[in-house]
Protein backbone atom coordinates (compact mmCIF):
# COMPACT_ATOMS: atom_id res chain seq x y z
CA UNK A 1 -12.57 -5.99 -2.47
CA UNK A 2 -10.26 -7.70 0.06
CA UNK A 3 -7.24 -6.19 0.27
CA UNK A 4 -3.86 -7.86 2.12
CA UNK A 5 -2.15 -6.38 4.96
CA UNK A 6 1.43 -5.94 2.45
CA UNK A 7 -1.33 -3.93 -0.57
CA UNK A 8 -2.54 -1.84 2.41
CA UNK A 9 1.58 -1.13 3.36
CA UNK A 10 2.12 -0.19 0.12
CA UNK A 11 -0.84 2.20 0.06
CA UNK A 12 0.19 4.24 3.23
CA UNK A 13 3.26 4.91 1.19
CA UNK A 14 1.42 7.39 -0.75
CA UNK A 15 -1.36 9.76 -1.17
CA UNK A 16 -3.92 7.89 0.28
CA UNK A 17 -7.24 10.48 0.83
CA UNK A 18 -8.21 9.96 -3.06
CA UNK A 19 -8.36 6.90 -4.91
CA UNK A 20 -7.59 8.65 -7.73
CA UNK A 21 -4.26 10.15 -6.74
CA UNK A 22 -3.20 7.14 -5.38
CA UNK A 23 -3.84 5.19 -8.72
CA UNK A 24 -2.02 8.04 -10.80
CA UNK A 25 1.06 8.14 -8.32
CA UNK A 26 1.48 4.44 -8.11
CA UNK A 27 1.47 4.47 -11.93
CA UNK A 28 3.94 7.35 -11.89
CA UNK A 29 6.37 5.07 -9.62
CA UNK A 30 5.87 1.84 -11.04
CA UNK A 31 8.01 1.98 -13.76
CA UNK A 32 10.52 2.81 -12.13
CA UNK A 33 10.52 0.10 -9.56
CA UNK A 34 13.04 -2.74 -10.65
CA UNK A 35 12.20 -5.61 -8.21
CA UNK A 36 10.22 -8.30 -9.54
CA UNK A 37 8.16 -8.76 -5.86
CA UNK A 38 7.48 -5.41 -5.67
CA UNK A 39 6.49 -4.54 -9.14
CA UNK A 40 3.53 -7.55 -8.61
CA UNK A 41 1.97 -6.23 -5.46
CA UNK A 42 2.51 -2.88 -7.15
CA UNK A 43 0.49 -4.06 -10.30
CA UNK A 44 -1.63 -6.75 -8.04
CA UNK A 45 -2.83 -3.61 -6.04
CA UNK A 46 -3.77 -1.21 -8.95
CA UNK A 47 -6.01 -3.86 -10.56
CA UNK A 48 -7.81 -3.67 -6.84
CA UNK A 49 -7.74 0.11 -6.87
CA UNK A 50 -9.46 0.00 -10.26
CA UNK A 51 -11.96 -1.89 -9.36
CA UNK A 52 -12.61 -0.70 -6.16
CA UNK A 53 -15.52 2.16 -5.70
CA UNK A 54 -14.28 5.35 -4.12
CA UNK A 55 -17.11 4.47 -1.22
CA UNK A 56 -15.39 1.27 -0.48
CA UNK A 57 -12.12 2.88 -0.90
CA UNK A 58 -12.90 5.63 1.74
CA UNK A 59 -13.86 2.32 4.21
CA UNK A 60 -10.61 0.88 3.88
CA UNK A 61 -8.27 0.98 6.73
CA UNK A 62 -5.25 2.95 5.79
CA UNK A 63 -2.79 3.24 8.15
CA UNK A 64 0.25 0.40 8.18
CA UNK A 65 0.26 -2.51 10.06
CA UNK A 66 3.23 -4.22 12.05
CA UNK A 67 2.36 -7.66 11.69
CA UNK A 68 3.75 -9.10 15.04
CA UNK A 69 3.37 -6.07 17.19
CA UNK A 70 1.05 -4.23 18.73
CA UNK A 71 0.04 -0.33 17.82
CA UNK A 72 1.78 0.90 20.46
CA UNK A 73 4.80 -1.04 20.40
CA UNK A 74 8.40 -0.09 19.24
CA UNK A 75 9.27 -1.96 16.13
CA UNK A 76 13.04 -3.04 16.28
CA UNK A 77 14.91 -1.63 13.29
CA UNK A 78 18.29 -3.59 11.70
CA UNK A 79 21.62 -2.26 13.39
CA UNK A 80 23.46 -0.02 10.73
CA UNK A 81 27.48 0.01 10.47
């Protein structure tokens, strides 16, 4: 199962050593999440984690990705007021 670089993002947010946690807190939050865009990766990403053997899911490379930048690069945040 190919999974996109925003998916994997979303992943790192949570518990990400057992499939099955991650599935049951994703399903926890995703009621709760109001934005349209989110809510479809959300739902997009749990169909993949359902189908997705916990062999293939301990091969997957969880940790998040800075599109743009390199590992060891600062990422720029927004100025706050």
């Amino acid at each position: 199962m190919n999974y996109t670089v925003e998916e994997i993002n979303l992943m790192c947010i949570y518990h990400t050593s057992d499939r099955y946690i991650l599935i049951k807190e994703m399903e926890t939050a995703l009621p709760f999440v109001r934005d349209g865009k989110m809510r479809s990766l959300m739902t997009n990403t749990l169909n993949k984690l359902y189908g997705t053997s916990d062999a293939d899911f301990d091969a997957l490379p969880l940790s998040p990705t800075w599109e743009g930048y390199d590992d060891d690069e600062e990422i720029p945040l927004p100025e706050t007021s």
